[in-house]
C-alpha atoms as a PDB file:
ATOM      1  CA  UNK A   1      21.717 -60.878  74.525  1.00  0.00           C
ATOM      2  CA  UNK A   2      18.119 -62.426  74.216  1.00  0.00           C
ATOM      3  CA  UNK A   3      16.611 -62.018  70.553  1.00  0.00           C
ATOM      4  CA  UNK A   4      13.757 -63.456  69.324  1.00  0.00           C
ATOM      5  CA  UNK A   5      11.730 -65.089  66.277  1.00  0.00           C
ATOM      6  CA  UNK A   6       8.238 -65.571  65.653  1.00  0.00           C
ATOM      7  CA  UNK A   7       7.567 -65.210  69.294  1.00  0.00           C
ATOM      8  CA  UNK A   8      10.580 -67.558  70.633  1.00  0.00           C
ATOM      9  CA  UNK A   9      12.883 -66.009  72.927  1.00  0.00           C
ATOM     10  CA  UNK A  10      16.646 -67.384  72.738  1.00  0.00           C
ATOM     11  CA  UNK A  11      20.015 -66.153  73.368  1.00  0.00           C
ATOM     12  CA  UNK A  12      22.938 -65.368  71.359  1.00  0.00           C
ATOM     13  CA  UNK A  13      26.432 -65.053  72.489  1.00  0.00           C
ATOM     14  CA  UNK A  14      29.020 -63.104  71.121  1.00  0.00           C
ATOM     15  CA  UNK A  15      32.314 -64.141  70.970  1.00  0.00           C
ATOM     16  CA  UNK A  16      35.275 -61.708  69.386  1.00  0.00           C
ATOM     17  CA  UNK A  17      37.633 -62.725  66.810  1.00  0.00           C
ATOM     18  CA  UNK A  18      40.668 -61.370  65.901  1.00  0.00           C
ATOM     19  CA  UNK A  19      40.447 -60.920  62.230  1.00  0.00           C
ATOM     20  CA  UNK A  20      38.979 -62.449  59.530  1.00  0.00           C
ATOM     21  CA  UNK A  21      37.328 -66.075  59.526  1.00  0.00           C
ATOM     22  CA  UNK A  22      35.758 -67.735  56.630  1.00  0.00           C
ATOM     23  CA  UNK A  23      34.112 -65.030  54.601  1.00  0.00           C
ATOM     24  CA  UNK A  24      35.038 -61.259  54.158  1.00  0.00           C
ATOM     25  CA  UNK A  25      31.416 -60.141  54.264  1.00  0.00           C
ATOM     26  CA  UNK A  26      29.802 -60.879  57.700  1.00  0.00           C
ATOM     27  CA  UNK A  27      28.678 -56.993  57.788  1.00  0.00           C
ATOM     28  CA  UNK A  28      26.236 -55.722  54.831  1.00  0.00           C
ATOM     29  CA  UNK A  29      27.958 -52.107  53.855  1.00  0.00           C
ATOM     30  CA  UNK A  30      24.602 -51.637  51.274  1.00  0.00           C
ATOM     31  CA  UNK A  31      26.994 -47.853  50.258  1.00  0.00           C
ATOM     32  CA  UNK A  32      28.010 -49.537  46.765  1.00  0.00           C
ATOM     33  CA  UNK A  33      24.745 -50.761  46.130  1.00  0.00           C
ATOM     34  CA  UNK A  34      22.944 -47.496  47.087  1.00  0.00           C
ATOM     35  CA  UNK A  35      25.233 -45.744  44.952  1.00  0.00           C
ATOM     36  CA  UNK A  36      24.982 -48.113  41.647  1.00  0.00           C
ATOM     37  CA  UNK A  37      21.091 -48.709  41.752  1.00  0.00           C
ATOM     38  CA  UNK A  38      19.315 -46.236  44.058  1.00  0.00           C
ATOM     39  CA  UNK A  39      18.335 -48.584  45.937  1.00  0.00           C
ATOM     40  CA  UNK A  40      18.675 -50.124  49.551  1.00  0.00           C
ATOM     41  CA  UNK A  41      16.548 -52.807  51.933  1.00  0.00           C
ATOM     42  CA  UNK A  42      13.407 -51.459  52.810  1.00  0.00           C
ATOM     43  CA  UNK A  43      13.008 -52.917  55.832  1.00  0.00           C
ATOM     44  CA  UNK A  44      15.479 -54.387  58.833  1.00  0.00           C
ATOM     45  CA  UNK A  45      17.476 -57.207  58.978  1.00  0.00           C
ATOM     46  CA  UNK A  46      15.593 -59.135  61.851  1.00  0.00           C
ATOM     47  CA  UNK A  47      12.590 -58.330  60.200  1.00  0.00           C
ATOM     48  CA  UNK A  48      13.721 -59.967  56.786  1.00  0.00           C
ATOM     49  CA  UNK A  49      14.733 -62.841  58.819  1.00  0.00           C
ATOM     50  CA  UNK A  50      11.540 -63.424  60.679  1.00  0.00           C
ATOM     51  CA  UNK A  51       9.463 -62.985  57.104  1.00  0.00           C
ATOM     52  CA  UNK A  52      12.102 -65.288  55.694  1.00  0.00           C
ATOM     53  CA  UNK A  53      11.518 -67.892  58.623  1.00  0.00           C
ATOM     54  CA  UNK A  54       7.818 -67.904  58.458  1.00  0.00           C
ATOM     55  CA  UNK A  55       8.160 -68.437  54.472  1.00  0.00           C
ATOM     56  CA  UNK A  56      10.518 -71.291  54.904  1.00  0.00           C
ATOM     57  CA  UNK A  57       8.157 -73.162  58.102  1.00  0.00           C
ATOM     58  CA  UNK A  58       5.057 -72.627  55.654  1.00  0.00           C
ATOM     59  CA  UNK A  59       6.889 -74.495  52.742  1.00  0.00           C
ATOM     60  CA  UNK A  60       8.036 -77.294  55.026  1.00  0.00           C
ATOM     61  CA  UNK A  61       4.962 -77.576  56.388  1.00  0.00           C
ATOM     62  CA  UNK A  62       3.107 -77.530  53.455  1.00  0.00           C
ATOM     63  CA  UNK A  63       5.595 -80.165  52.103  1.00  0.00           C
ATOM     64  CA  UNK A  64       5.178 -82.696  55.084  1.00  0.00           C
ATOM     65  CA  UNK A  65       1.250 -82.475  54.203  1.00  0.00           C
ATOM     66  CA  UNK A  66       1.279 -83.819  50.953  1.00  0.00           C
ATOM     67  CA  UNK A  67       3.504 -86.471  51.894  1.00  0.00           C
ATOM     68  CA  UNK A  68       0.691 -87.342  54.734  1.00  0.00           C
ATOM     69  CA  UNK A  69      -1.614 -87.193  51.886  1.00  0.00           C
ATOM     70  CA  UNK A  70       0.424 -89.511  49.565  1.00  0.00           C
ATOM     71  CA  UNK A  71       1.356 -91.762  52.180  1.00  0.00           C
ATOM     72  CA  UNK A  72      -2.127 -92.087  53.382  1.00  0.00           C
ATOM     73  CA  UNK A  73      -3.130 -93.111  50.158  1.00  0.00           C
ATOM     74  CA  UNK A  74      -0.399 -95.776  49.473  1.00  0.00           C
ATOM     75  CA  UNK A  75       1.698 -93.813  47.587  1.00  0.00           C
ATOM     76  CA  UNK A  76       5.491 -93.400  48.453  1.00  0.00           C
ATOM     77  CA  UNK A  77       6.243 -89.524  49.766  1.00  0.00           C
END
């Protein structure tokens, strides 16, 4: 099945299991939550992902710049 993030096409393979491995929760069921709070995600999972992607690439981008900067100077990063 080919998916994709911020433009980059891969594939993922699914493989079965028999039962349970590692935690319970690999499936969000948001019922209990819609129930308690009124509330539920606002927008899809890959969507989330992709926003959550981009976030994280900006921050570790924005991290290895300053440490250009510092080292540049003669600082230690």
């Amino acid at each position: 099945m080919g998916h994709w993030v911020r433009g980059v096409d891969f594939n993922v393979v699914k493989k079965h299991v028999s039962g349970p491995q590692g935690v319970r929760g690999r499936n969000s069921d948001n019922t209990l939550l819609r129930e308690t709070l009124s509330w539920e995600p606002s927008i899809p999972l890959e969507d989330g992902l992709a926003r959550t992607y981009a976030w994280i690439e900006t921050q570790v981008e924005e991290r290895l710049s300053r440490s250009e900067v510092t080292r540049s100077i003669g600082g230690v990063a």
